[in-house]
N, C-alpha and C. Protein backbone atom coordinates (compact mmCIF):
# COMPACT_ATOMS: atom_id res chain seq x y z
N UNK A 1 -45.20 21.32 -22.40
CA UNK A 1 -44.09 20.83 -23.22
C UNK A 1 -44.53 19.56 -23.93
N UNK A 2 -43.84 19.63 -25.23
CA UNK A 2 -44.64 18.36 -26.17
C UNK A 2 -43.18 17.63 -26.10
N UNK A 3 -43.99 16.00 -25.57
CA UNK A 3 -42.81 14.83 -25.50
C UNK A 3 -42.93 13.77 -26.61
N UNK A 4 -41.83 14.10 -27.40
CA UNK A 4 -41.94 13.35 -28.47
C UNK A 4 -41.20 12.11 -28.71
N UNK A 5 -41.78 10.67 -29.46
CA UNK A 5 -41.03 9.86 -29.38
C UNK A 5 -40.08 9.69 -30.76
N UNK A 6 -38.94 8.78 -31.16
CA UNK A 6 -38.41 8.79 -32.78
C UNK A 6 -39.39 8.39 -33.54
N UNK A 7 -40.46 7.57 -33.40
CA UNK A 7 -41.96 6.54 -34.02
C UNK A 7 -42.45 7.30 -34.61
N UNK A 8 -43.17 8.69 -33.36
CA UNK A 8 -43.92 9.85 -33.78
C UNK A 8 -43.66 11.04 -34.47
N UNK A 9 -42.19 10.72 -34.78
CA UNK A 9 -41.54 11.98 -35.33
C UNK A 9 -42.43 12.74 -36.55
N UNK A 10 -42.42 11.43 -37.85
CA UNK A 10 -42.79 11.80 -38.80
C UNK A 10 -44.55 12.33 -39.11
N UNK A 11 -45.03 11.78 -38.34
CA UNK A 11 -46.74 11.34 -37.83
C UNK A 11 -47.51 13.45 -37.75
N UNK A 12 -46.24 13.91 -36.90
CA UNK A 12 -46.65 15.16 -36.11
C UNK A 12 -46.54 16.40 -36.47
N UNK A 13 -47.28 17.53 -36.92
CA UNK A 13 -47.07 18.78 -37.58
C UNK A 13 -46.78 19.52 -36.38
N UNK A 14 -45.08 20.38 -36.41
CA UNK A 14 -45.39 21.35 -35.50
C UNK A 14 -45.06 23.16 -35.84
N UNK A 15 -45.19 23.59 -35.05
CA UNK A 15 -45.05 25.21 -35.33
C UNK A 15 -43.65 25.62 -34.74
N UNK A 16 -43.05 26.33 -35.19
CA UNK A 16 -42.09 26.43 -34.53
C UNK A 16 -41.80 26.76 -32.80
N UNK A 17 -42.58 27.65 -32.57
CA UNK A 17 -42.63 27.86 -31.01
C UNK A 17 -43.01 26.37 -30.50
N UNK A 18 -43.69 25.29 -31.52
CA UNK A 18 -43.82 23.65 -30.51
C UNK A 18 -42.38 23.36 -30.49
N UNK A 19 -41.84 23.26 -31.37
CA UNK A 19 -40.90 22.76 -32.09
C UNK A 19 -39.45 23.61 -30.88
N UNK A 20 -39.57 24.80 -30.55
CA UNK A 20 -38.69 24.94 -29.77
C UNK A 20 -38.86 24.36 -28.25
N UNK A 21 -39.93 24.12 -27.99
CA UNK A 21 -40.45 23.57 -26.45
C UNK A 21 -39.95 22.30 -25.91
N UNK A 22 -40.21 21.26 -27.93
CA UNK A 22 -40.57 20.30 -27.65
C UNK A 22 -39.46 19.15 -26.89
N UNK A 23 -39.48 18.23 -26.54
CA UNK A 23 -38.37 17.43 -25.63
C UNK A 23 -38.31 16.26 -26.36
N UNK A 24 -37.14 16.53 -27.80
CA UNK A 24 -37.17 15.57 -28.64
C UNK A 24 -35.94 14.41 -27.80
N UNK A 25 -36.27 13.01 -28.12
CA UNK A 25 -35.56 12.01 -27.73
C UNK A 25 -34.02 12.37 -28.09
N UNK A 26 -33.22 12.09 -26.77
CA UNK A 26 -31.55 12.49 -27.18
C UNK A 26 -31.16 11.44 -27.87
N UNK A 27 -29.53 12.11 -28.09
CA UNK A 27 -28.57 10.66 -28.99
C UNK A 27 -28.68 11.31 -30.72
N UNK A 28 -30.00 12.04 -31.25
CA UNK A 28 -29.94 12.35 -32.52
C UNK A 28 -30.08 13.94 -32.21
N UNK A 29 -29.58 13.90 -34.16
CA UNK A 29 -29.86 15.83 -34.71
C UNK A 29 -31.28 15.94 -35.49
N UNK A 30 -31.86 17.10 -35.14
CA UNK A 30 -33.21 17.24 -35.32
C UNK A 30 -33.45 18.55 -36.33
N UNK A 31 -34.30 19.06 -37.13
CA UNK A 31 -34.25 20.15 -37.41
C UNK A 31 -35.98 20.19 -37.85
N UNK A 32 -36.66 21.36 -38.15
CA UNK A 32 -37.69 21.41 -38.16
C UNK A 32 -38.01 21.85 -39.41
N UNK A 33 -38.87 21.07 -40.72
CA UNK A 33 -38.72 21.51 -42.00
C UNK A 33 -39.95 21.29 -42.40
N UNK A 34 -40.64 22.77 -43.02
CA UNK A 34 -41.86 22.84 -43.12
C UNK A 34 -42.69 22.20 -41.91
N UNK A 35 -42.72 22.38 -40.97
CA UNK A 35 -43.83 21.86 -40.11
C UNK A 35 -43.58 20.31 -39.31
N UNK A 36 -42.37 19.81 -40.27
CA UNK A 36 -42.11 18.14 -39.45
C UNK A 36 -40.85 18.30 -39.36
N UNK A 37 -40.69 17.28 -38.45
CA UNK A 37 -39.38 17.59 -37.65
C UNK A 37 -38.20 16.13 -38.13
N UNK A 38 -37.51 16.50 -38.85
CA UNK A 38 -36.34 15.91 -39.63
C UNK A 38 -35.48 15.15 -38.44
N UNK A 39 -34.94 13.65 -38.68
CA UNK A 39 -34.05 13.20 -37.66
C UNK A 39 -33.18 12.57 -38.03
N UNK A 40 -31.68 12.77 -37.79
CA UNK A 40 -30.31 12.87 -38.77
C UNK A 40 -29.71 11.88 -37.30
N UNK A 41 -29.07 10.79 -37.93
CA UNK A 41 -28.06 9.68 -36.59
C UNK A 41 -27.71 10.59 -35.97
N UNK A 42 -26.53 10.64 -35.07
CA UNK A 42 -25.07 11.53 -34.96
C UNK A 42 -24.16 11.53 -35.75
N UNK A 43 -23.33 12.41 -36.13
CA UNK A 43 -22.68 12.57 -37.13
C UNK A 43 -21.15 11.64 -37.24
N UNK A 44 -20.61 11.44 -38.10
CA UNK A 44 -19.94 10.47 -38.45
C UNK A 44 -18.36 11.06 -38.43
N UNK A 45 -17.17 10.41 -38.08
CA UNK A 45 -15.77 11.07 -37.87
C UNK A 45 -15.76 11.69 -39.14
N UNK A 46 -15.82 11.27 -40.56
CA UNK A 46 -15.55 12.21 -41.82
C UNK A 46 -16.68 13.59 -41.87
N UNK A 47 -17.56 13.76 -41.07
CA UNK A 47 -18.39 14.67 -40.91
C UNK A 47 -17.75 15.79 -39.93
N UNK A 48 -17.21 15.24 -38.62
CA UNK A 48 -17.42 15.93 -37.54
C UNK A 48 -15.73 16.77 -37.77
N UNK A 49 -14.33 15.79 -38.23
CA UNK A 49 -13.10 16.29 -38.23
C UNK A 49 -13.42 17.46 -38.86
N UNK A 50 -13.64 17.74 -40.20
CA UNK A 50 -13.89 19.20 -40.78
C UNK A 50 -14.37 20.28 -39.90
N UNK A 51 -15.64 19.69 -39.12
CA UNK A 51 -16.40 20.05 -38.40
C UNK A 51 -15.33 21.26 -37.01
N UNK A 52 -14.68 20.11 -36.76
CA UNK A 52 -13.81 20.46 -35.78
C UNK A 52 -12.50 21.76 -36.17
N UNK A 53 -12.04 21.43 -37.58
CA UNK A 53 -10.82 22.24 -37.82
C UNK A 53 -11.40 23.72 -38.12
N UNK A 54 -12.52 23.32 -38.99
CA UNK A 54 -13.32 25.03 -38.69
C UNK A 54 -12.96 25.58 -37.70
N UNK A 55 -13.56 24.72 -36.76
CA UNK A 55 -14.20 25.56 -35.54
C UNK A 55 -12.78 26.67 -34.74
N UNK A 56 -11.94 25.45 -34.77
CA UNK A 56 -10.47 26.10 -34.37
C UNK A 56 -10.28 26.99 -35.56
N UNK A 57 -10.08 26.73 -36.16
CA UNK A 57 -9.84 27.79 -37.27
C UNK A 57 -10.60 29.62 -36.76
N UNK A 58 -11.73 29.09 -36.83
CA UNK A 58 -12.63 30.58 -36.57
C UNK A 58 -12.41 30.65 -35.34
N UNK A 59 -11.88 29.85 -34.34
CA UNK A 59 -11.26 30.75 -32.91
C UNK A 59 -10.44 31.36 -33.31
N UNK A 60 -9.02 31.07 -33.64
CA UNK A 60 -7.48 31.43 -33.92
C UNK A 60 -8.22 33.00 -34.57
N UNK A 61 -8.69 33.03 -35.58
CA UNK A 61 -9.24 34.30 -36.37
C UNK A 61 -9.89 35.23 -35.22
N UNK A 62 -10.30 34.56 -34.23
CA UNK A 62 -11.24 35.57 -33.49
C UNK A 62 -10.49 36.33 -32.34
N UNK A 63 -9.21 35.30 -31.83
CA UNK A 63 -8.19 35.81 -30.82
C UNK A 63 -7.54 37.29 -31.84
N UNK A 64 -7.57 37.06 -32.89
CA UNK A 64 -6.47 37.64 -33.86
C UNK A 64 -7.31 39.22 -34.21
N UNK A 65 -8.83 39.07 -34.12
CA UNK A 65 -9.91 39.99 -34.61
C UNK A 65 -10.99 39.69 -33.96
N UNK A 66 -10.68 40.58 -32.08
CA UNK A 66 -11.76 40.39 -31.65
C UNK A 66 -13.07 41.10 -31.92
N UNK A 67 -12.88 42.21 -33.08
CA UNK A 67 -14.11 42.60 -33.15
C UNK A 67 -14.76 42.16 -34.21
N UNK A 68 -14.37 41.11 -34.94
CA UNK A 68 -15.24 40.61 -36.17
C UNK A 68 -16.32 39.93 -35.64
N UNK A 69 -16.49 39.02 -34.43
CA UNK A 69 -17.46 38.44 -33.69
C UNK A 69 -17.53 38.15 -32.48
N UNK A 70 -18.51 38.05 -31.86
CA UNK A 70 -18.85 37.61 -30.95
C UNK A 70 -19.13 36.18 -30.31
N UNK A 71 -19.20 35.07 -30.67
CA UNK A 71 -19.37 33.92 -30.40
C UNK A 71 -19.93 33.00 -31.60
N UNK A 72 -18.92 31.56 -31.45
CA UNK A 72 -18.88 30.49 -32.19
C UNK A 72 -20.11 29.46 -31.30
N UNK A 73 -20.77 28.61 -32.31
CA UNK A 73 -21.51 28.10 -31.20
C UNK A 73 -21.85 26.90 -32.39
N UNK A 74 -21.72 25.49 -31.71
CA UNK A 74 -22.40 24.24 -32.55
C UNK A 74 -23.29 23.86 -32.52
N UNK A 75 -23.80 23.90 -33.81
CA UNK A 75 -25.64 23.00 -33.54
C UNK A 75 -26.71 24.15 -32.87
N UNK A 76 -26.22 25.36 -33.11
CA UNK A 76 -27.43 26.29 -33.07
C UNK A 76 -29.05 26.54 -33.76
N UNK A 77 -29.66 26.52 -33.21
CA UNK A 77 -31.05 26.82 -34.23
C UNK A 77 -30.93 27.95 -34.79
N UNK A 78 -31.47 28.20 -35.80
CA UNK A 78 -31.98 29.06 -36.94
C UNK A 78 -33.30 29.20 -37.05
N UNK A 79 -34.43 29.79 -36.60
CA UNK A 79 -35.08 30.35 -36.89
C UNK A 79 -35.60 30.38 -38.42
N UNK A 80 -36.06 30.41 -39.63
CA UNK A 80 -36.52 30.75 -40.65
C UNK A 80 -38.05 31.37 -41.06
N UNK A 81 -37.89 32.86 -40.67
CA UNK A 81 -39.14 33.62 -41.21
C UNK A 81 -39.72 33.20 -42.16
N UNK A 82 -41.23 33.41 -41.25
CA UNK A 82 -42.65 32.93 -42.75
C UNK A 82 -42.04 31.39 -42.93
N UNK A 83 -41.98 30.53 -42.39
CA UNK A 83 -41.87 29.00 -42.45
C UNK A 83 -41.92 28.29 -40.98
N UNK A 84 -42.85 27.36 -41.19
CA UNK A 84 -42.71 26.69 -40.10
C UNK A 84 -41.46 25.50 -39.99
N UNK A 85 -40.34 26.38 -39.83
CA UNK A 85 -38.56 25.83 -40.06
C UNK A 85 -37.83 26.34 -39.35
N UNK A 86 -37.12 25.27 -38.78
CA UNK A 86 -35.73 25.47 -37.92
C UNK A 86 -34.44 25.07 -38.28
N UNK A 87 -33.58 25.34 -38.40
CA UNK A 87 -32.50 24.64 -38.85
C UNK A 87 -31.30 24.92 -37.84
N UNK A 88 -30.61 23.32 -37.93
CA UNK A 88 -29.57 23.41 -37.12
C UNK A 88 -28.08 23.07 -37.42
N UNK A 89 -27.40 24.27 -38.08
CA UNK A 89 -26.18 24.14 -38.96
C UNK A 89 -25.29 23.56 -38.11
N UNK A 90 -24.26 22.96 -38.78
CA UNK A 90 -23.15 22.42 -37.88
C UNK A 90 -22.13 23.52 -36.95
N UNK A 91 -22.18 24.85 -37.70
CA UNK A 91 -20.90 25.84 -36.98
C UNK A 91 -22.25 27.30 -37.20
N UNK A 92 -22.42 28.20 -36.45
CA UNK A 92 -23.12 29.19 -36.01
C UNK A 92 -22.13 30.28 -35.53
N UNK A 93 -21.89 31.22 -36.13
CA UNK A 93 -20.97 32.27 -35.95
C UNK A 93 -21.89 33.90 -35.41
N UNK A 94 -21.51 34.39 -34.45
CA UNK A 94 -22.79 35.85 -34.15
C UNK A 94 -21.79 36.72 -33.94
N UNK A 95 -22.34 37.85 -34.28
CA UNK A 95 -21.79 39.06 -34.64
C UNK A 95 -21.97 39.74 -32.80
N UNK A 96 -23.38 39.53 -32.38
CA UNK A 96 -23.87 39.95 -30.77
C UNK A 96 -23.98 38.53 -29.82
N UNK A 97 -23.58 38.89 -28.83
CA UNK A 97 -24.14 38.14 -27.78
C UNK A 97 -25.59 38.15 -27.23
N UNK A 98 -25.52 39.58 -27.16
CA UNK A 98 -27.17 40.06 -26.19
C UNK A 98 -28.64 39.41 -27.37
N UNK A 99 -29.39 39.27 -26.38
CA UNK A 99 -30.88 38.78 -26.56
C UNK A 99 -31.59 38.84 -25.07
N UNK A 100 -32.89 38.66 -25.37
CA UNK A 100 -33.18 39.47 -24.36
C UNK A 100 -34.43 37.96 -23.66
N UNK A 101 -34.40 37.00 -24.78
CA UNK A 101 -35.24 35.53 -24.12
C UNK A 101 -34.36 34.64 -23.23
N UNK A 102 -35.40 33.97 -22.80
CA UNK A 102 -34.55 32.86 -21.93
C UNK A 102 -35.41 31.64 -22.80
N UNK A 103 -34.05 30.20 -22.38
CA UNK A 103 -34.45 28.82 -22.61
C UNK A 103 -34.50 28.96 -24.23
N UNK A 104 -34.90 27.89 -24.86
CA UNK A 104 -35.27 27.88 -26.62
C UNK A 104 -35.65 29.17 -27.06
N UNK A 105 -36.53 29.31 -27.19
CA UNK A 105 -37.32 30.18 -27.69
C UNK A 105 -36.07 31.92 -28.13
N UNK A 106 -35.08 31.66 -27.21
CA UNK A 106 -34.29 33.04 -27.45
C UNK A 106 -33.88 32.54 -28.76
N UNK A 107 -34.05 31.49 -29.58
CA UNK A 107 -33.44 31.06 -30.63
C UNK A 107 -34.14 32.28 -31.33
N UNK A 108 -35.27 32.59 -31.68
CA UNK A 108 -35.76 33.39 -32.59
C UNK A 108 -35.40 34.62 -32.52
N UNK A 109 -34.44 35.40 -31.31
CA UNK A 109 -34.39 36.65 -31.62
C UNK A 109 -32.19 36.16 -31.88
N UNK A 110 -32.66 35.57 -32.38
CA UNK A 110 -30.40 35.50 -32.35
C UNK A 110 -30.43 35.18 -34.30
N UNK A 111 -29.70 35.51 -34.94
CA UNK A 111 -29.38 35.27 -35.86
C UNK A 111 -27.98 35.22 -36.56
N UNK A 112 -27.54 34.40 -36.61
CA UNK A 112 -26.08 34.13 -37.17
C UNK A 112 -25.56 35.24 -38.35
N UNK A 113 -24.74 35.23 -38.37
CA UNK A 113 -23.84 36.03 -39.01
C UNK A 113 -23.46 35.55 -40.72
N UNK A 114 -23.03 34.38 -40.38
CA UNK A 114 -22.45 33.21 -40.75
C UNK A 114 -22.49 31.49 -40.81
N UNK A 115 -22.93 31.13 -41.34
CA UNK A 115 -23.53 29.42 -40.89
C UNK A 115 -22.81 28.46 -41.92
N UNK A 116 -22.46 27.52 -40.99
CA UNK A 116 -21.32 26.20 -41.75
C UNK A 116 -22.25 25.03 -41.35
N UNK A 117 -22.51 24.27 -42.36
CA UNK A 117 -22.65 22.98 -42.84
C UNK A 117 -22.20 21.70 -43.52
N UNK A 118 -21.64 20.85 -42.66
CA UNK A 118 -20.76 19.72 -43.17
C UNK A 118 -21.86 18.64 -43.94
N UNK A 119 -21.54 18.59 -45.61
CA UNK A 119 -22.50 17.48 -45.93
C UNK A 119 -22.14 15.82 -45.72
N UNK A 120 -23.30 15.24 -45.26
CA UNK A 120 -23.33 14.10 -44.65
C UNK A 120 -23.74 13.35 -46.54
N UNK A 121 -22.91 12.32 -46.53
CA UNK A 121 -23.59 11.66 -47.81
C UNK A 121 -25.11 11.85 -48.21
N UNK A 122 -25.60 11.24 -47.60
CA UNK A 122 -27.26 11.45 -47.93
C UNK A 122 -27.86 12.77 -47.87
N UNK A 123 -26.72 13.58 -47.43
CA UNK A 123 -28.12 14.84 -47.09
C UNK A 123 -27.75 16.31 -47.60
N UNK A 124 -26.40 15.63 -49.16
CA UNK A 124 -26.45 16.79 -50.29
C UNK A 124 -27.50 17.31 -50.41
N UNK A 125 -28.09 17.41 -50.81
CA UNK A 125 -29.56 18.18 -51.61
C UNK A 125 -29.87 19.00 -50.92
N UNK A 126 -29.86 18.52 -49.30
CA UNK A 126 -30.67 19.14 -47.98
C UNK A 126 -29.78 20.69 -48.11
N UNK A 127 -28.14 20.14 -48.15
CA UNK A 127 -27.33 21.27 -47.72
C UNK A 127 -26.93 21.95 -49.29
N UNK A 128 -27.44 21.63 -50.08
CA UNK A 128 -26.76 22.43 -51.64
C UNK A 128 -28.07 22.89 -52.03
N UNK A 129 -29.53 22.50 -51.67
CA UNK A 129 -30.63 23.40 -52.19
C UNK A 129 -31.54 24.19 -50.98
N UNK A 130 -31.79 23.09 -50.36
CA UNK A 130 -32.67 23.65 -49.32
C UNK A 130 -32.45 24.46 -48.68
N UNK A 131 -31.27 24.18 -47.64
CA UNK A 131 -30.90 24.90 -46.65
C UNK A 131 -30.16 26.41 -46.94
N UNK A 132 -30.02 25.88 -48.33
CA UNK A 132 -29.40 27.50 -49.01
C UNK A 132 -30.43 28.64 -49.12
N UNK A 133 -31.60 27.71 -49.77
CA UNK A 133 -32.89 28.67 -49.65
C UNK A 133 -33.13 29.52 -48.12
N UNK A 134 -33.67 28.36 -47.04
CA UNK A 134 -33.91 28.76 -45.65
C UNK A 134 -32.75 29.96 -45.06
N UNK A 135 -31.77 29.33 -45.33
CA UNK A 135 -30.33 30.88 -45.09
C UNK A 135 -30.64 31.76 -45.49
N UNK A 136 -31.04 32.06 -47.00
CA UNK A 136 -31.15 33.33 -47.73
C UNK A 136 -32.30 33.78 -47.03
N UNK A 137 -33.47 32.97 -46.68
CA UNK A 137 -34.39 33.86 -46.02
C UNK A 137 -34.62 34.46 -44.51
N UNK A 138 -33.55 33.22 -43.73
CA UNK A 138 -32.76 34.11 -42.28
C UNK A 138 -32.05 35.16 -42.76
N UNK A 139 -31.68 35.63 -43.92
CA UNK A 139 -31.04 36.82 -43.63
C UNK A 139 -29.39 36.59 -43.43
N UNK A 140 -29.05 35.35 -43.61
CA UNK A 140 -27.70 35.14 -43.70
C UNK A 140 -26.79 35.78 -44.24
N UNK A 141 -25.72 36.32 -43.69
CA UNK A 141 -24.58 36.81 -44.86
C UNK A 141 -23.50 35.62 -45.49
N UNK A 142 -23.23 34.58 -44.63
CA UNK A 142 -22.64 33.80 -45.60
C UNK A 142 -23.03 32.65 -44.69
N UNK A 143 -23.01 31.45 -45.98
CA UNK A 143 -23.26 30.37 -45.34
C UNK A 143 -22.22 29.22 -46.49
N UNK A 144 -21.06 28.49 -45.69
CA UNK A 144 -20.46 27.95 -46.09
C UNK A 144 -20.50 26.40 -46.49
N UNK A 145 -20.56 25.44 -47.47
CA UNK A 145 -20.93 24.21 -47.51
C UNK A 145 -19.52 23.75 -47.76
N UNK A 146 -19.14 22.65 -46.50
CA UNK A 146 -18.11 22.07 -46.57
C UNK A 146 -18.08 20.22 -46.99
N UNK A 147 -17.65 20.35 -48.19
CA UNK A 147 -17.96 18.75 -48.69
C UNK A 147 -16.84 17.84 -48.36
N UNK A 148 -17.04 16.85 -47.67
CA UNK A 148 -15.76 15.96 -47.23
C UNK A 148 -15.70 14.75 -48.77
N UNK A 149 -17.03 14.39 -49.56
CA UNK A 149 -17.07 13.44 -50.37
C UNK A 149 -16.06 14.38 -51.74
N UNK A 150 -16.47 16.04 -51.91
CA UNK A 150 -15.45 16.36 -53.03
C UNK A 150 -14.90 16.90 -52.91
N UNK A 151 -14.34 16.71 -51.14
CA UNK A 151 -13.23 17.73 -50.81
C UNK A 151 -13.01 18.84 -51.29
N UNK A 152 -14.15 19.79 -51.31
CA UNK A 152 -14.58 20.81 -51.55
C UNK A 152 -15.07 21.63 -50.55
N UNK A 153 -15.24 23.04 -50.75
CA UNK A 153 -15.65 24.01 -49.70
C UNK A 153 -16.37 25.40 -50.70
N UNK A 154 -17.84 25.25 -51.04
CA UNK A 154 -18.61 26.37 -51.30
C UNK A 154 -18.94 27.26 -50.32
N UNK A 155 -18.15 28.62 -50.77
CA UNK A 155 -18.67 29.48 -50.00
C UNK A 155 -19.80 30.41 -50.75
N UNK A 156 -20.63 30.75 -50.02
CA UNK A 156 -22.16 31.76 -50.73
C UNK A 156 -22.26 33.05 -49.48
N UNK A 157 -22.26 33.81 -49.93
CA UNK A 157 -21.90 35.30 -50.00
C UNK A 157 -23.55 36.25 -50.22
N UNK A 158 -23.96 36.74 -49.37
CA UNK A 158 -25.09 37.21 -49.83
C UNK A 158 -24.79 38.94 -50.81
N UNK A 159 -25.32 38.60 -51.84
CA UNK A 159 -25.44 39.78 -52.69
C UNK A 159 -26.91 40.45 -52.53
N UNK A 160 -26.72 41.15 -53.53
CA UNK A 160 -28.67 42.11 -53.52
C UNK A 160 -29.70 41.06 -54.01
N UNK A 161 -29.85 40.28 -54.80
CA UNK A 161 -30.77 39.11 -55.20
C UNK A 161 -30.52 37.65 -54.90
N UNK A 162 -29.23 37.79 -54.59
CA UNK A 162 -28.74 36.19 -54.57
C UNK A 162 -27.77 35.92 -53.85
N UNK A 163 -27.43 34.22 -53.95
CA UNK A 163 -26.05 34.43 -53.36
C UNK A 163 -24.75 34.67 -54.48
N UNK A 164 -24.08 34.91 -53.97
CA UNK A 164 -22.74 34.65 -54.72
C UNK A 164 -21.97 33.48 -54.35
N UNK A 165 -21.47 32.73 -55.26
CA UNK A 165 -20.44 31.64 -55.09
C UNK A 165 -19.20 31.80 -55.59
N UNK A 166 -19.12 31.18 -54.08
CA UNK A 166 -17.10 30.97 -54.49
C UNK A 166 -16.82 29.17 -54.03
N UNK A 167 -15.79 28.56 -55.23
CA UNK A 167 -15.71 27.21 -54.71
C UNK A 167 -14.30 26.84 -54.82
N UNK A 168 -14.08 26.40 -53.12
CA UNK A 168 -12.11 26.57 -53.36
C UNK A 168 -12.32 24.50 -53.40
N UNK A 169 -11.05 24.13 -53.85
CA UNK A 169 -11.00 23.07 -53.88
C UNK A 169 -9.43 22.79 -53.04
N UNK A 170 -9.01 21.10 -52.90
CA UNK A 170 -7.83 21.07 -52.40
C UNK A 170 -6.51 21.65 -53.03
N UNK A 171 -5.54 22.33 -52.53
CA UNK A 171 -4.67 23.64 -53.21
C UNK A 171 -4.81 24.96 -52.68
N UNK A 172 -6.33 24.83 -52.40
CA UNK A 172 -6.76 26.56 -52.26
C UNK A 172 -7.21 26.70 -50.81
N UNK A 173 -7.37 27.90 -50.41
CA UNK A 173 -7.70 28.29 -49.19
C UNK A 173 -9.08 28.84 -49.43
N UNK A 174 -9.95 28.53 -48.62
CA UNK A 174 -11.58 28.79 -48.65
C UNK A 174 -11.52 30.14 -47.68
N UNK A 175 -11.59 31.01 -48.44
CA UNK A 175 -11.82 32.64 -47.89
C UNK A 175 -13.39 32.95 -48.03
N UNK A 176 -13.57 33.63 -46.43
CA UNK A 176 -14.30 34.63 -46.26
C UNK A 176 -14.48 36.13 -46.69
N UNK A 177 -15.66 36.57 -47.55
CA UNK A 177 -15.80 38.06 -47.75
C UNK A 177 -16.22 38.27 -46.91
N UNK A 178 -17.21 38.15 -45.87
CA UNK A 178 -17.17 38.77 -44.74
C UNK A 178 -16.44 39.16 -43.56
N UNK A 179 -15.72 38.35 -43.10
CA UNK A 179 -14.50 38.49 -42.37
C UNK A 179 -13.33 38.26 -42.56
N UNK A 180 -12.54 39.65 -43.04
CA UNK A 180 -11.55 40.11 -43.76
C UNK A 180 -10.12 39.29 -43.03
N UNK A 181 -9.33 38.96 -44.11
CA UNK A 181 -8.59 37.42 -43.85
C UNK A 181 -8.52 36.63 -43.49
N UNK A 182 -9.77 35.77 -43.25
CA UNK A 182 -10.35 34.56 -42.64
C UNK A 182 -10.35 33.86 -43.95
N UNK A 183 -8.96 32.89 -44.06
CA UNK A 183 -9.11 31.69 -45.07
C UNK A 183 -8.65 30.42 -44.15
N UNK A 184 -9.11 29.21 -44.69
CA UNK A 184 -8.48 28.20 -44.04
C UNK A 184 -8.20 26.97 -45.53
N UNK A 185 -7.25 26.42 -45.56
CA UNK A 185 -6.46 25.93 -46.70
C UNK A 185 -7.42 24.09 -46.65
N UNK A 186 -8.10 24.24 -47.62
CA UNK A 186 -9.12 23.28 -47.69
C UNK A 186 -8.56 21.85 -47.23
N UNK A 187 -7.05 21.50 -47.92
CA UNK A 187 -6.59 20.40 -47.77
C UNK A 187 -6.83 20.07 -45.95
N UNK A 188 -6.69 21.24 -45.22
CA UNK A 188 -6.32 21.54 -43.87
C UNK A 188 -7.54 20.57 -43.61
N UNK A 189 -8.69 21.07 -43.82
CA UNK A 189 -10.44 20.57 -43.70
C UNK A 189 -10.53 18.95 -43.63
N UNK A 190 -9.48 18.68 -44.79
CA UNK A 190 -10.15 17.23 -44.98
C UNK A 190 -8.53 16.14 -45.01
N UNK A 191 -7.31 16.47 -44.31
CA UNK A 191 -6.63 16.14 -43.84
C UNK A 191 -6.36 14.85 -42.59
């Protein structure tokens, strides 16, 4: 197991199987991008409340439609084929429970359904270019960007080449095409 310090973070190339082993220092969020391993504070009350009403939100939907999914889960890894990249969205939605690894490493055979990301001021770009890319190439079917700065909620929808966008603002309810009447009323988000 590789013990890493916050100093050495930036210094160290790893692979993802290091990168799932490794025993990064607690207290922060970590994610693994191209080969170095990214380190984000803890997240901030205008980050985490959204964070939170989702989450209830996609329970209430799941009591209501237990067969649309299988388990909600925070701060899950992502996996990203052909990249030495991990990513760790704020809300992780799965269609299955079963996998067949134990410890980290089962991260690579689980793949979300669905993935929510609350943008943190500084780390637009991360969540409106990058991480859109890395989704599309997990194989994502939707991955939602919830903005607390424009009280906004992009949803992206995987089509045959691309994503599709939908962008509800305060007024509107941010609906899911994948899971059929799953909206939650944006104002609700950032309330």
């Amino acid at each position: 197991m590789i013990v890493l310090t916050a100093k050495a973070l930036p210094d160290i190339r790893l692979t993802v199987d290091e990168y799932l082993e490794a025993d990064l220092p607690e207290g922060n969020r970590y994610e693994l991008v191209n080969g170095v391993v990214e380190m984000s504070p803890a997240p901030e009350v205008e980050h985490e409340e959204p964070r939170c009403t989702l989450t209830h939100a996609l329970h209430e939907y799941q009591r209501s439609h237990p067969a649309a999914f299988a388990t909600i889960l925070p701060q899950a890894t992502v996996v990203i084929p052909g990249k030495d990249s991990a990513r760790e969205p704020d809300i992780s939605v799965y269609r299955h429970k079963g996998r067949k690894g134990r410890g980290r490493k089962a991260w690579k055979e689980m793949m979300p359904l669905l993935v929510v990301e609350v943008v943190s001021p500084d780390q637009a770009q991360g969540d409106y270019q990058d991480k859109k890319e890395d989704y599309w190439l997990a194989g994502i079917a939707e991955y939602w960007i919830v903005d607390p700065q424009e009280e906004a909620v992009t949803v992206l929808t995987r089509g045959k080449r691309t994503w599709r966008k939908s962008l509800f603002h305060t007024g509107q309810e941010a609906r899911s095409t994948i899971l059929p009447g799953f909206a939650v009323p944006v104002a609700r988000l950032f309330a």
